[in-house]
N, C-alpha and C. Protein backbone atom coordinates (compact mmCIF):
# COMPACT_ATOMS: atom_id res chain seq x y z
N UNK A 1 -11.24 1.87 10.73
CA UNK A 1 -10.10 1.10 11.12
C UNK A 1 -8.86 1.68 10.43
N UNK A 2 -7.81 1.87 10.93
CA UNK A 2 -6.28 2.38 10.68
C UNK A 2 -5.61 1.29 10.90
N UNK A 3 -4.58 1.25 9.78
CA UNK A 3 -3.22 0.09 9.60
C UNK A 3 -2.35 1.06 9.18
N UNK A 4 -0.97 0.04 9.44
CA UNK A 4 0.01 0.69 8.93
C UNK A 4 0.26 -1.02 8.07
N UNK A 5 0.64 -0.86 6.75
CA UNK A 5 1.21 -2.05 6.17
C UNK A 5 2.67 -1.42 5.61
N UNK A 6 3.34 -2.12 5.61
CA UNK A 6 5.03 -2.07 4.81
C UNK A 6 5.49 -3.11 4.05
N UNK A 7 5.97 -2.58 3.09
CA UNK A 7 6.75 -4.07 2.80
C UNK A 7 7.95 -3.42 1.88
N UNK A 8 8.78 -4.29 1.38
CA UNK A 8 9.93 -4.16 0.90
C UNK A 8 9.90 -3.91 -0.73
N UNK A 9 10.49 -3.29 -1.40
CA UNK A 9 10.43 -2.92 -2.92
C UNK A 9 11.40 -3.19 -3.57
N UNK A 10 11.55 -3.50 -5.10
CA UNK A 10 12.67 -4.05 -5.67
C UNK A 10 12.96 -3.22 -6.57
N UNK A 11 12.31 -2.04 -6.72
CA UNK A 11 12.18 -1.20 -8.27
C UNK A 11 12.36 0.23 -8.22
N UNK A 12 12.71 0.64 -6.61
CA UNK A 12 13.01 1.81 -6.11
C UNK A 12 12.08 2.73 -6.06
N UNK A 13 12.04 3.65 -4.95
CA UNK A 13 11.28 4.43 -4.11
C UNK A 13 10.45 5.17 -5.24
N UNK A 14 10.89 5.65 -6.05
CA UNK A 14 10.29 6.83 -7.00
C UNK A 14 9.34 6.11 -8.26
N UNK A 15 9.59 5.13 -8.79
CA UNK A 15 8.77 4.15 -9.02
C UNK A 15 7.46 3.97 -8.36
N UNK A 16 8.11 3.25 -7.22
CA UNK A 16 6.70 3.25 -6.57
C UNK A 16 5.64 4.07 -6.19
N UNK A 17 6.28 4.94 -5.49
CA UNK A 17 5.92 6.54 -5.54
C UNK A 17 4.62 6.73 -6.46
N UNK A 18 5.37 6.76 -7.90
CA UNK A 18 4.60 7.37 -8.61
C UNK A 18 3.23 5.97 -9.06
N UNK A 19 3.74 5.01 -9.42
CA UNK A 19 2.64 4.28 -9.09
C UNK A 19 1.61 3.39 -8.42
N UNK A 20 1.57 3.94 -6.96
CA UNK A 20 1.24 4.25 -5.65
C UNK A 20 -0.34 5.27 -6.10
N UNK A 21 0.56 6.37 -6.00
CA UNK A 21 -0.29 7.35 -6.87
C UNK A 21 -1.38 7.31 -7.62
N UNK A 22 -0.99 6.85 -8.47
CA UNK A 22 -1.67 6.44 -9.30
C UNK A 22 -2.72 5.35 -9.17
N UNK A 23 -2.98 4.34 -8.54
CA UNK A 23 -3.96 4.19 -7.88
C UNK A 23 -4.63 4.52 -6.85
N UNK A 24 -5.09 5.86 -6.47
CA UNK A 24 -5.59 6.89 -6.40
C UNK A 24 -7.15 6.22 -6.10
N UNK A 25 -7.54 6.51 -7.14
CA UNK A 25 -9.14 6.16 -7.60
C UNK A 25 -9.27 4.56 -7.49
N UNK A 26 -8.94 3.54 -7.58
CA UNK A 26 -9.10 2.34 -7.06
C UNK A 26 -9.11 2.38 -5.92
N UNK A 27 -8.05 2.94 -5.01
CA UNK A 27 -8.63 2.95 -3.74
C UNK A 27 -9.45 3.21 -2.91
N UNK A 28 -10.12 4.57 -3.64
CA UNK A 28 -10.99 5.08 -2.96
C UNK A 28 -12.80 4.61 -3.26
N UNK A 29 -12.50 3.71 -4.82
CA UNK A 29 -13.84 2.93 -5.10
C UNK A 29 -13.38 1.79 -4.10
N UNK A 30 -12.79 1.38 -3.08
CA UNK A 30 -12.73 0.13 -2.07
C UNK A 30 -13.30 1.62 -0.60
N UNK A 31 -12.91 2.56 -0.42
CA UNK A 31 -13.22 3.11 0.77
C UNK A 31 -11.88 3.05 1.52
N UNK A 32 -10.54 2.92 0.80
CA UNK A 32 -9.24 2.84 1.12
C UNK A 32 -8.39 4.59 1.30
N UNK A 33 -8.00 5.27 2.16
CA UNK A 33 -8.15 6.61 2.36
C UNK A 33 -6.43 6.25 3.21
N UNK A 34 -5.58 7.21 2.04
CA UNK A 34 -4.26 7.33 2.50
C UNK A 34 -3.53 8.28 3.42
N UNK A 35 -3.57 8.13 4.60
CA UNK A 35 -3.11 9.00 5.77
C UNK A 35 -1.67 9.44 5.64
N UNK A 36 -0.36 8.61 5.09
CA UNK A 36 0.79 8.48 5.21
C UNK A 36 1.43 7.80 4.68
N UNK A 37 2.64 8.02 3.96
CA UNK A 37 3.06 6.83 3.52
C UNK A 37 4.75 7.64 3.39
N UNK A 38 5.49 6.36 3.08
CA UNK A 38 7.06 6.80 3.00
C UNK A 38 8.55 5.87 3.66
N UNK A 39 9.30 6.30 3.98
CA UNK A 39 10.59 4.70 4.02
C UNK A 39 10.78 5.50 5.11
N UNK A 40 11.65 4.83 5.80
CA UNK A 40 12.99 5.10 6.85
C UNK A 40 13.70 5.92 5.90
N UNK A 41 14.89 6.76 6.55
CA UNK A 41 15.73 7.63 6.16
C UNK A 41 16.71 6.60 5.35
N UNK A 42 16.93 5.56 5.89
CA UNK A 42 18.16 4.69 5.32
C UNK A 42 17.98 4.08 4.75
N UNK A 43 16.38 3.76 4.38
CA UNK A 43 16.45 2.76 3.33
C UNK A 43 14.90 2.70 2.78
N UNK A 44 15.34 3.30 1.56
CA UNK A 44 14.35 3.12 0.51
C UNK A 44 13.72 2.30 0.09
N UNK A 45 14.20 1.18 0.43
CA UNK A 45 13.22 -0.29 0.03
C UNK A 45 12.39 -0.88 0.25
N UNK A 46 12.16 -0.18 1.64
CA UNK A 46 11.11 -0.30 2.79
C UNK A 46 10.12 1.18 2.92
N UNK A 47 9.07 0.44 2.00
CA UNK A 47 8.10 1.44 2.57
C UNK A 47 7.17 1.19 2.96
N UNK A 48 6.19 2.55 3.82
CA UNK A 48 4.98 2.33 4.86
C UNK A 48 4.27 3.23 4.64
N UNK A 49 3.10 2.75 4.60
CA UNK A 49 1.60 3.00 4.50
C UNK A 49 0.88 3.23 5.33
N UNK A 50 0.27 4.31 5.98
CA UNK A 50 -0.86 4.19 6.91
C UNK A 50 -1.91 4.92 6.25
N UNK A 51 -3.13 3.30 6.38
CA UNK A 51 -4.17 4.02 5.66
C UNK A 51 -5.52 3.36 6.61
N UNK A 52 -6.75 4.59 6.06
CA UNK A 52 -7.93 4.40 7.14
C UNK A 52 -8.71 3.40 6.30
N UNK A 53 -9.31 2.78 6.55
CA UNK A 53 -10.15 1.37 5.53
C UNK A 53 -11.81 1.12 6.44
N UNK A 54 -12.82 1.54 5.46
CA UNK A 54 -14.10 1.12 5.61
C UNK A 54 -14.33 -0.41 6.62
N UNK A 55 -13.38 -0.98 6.12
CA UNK A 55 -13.08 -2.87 6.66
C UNK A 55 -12.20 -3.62 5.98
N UNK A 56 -12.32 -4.62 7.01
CA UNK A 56 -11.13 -5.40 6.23
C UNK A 56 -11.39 -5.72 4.72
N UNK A 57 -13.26 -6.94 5.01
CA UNK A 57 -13.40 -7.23 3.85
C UNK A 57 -13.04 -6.03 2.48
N UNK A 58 -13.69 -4.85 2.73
CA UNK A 58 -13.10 -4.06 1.76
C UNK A 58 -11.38 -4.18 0.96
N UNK A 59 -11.15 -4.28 2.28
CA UNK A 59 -9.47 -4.08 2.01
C UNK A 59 -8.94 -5.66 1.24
N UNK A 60 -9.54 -6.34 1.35
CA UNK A 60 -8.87 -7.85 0.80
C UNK A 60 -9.84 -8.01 -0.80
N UNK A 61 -11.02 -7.05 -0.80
CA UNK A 61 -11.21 -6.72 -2.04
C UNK A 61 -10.75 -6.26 -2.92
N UNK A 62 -9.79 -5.19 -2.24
CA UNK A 62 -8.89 -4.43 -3.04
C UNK A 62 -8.07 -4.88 -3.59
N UNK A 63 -7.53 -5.95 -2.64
CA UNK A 63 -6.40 -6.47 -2.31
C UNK A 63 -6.04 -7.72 -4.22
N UNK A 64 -7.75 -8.27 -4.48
CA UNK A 64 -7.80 -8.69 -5.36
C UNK A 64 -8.16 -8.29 -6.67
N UNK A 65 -7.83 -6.88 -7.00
CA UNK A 65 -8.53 -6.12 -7.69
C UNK A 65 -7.61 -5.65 -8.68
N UNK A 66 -7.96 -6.75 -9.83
CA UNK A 66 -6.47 -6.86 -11.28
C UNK A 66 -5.80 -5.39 -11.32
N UNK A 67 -6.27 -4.20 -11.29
CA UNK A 67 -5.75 -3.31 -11.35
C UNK A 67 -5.01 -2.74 -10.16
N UNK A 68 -5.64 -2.51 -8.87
CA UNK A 68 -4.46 -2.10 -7.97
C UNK A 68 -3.29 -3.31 -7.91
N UNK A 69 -3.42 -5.07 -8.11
CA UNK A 69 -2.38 -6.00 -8.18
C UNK A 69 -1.72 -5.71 -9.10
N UNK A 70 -1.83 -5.22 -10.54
CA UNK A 70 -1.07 -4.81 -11.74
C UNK A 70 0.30 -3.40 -10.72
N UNK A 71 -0.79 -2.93 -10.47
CA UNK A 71 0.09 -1.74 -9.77
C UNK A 71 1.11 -1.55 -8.96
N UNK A 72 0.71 -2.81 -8.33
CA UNK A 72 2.09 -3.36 -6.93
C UNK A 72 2.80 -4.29 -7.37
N UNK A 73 2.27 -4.92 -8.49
CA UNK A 73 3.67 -5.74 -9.22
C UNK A 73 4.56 -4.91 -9.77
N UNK A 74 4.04 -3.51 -10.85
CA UNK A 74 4.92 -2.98 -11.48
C UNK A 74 5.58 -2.15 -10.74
N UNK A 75 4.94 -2.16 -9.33
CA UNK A 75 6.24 -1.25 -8.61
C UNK A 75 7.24 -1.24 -8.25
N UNK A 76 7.54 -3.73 -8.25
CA UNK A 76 8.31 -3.81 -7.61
C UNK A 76 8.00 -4.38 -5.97
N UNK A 77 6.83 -4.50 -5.43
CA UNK A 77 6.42 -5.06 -4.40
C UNK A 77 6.76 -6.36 -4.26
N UNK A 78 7.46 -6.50 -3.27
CA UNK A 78 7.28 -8.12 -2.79
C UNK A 78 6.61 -8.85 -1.43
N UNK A 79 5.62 -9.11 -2.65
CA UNK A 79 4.33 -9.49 -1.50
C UNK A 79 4.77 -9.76 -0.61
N UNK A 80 5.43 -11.22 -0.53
CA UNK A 80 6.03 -11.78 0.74
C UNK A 80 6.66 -11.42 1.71
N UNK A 81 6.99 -10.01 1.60
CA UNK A 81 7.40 -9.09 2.64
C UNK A 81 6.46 -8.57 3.09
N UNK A 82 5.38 -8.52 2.76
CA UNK A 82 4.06 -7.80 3.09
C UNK A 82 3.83 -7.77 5.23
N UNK A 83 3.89 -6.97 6.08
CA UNK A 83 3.28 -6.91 7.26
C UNK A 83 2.00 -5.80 7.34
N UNK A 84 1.20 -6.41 7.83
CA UNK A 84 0.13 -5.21 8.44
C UNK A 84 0.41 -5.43 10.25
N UNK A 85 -0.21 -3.82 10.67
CA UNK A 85 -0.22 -3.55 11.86
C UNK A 85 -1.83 -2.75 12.11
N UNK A 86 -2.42 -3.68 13.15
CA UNK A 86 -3.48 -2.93 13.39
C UNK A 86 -3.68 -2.02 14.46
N UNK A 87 -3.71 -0.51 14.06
CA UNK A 87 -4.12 0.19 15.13
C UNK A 87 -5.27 0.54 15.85
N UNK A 88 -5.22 0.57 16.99
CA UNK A 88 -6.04 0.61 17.91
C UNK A 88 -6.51 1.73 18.14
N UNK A 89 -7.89 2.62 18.21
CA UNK A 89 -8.45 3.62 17.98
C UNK A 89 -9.47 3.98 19.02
């Protein structure tokens, strides 16, 4: 299964960037596999993700998993901006 999720950032692109990155290896102990990721030209605050995922359940495992959540707080994520898009394959 392929998504694209986005959401909005408060802590700027390069931040996140790098600790994005850096959970690396958490993602891939969920079966979480990063195809793409990056903003619009105009605005850095908004970034997008397209990634391939074993399943959902996997993915909402992740989703609760103190260390990748440590990771998207310190990036600056605001959940509540959070959208997923499911692509069709």
């Amino acid at each position: 299964m392929k998504i694209i999720m986005n959401v909005e950032i408060n802590e700027g692109y390069e931040k996140w960037k790098q600790l994005f990155l850096s959970a690396d290896a958490a993602r891939e102990k969920y079966g979480i596999k990063v195809l793409a990721y990056g903003h619009p030209k105009d605005n850095e605050n908004k970034v997008y993700q397209v990634l391939e995922l074993e399943s959902m359940e996997k993915m909402q495992e992740a989703m609760q998993d103190p260390e990748i959540a440590k990771a998207r707080t310190d990036a600056g994520v605001n959940l509540d901006t959070q959208e997923l898009v499911f692509l069709v394959e």
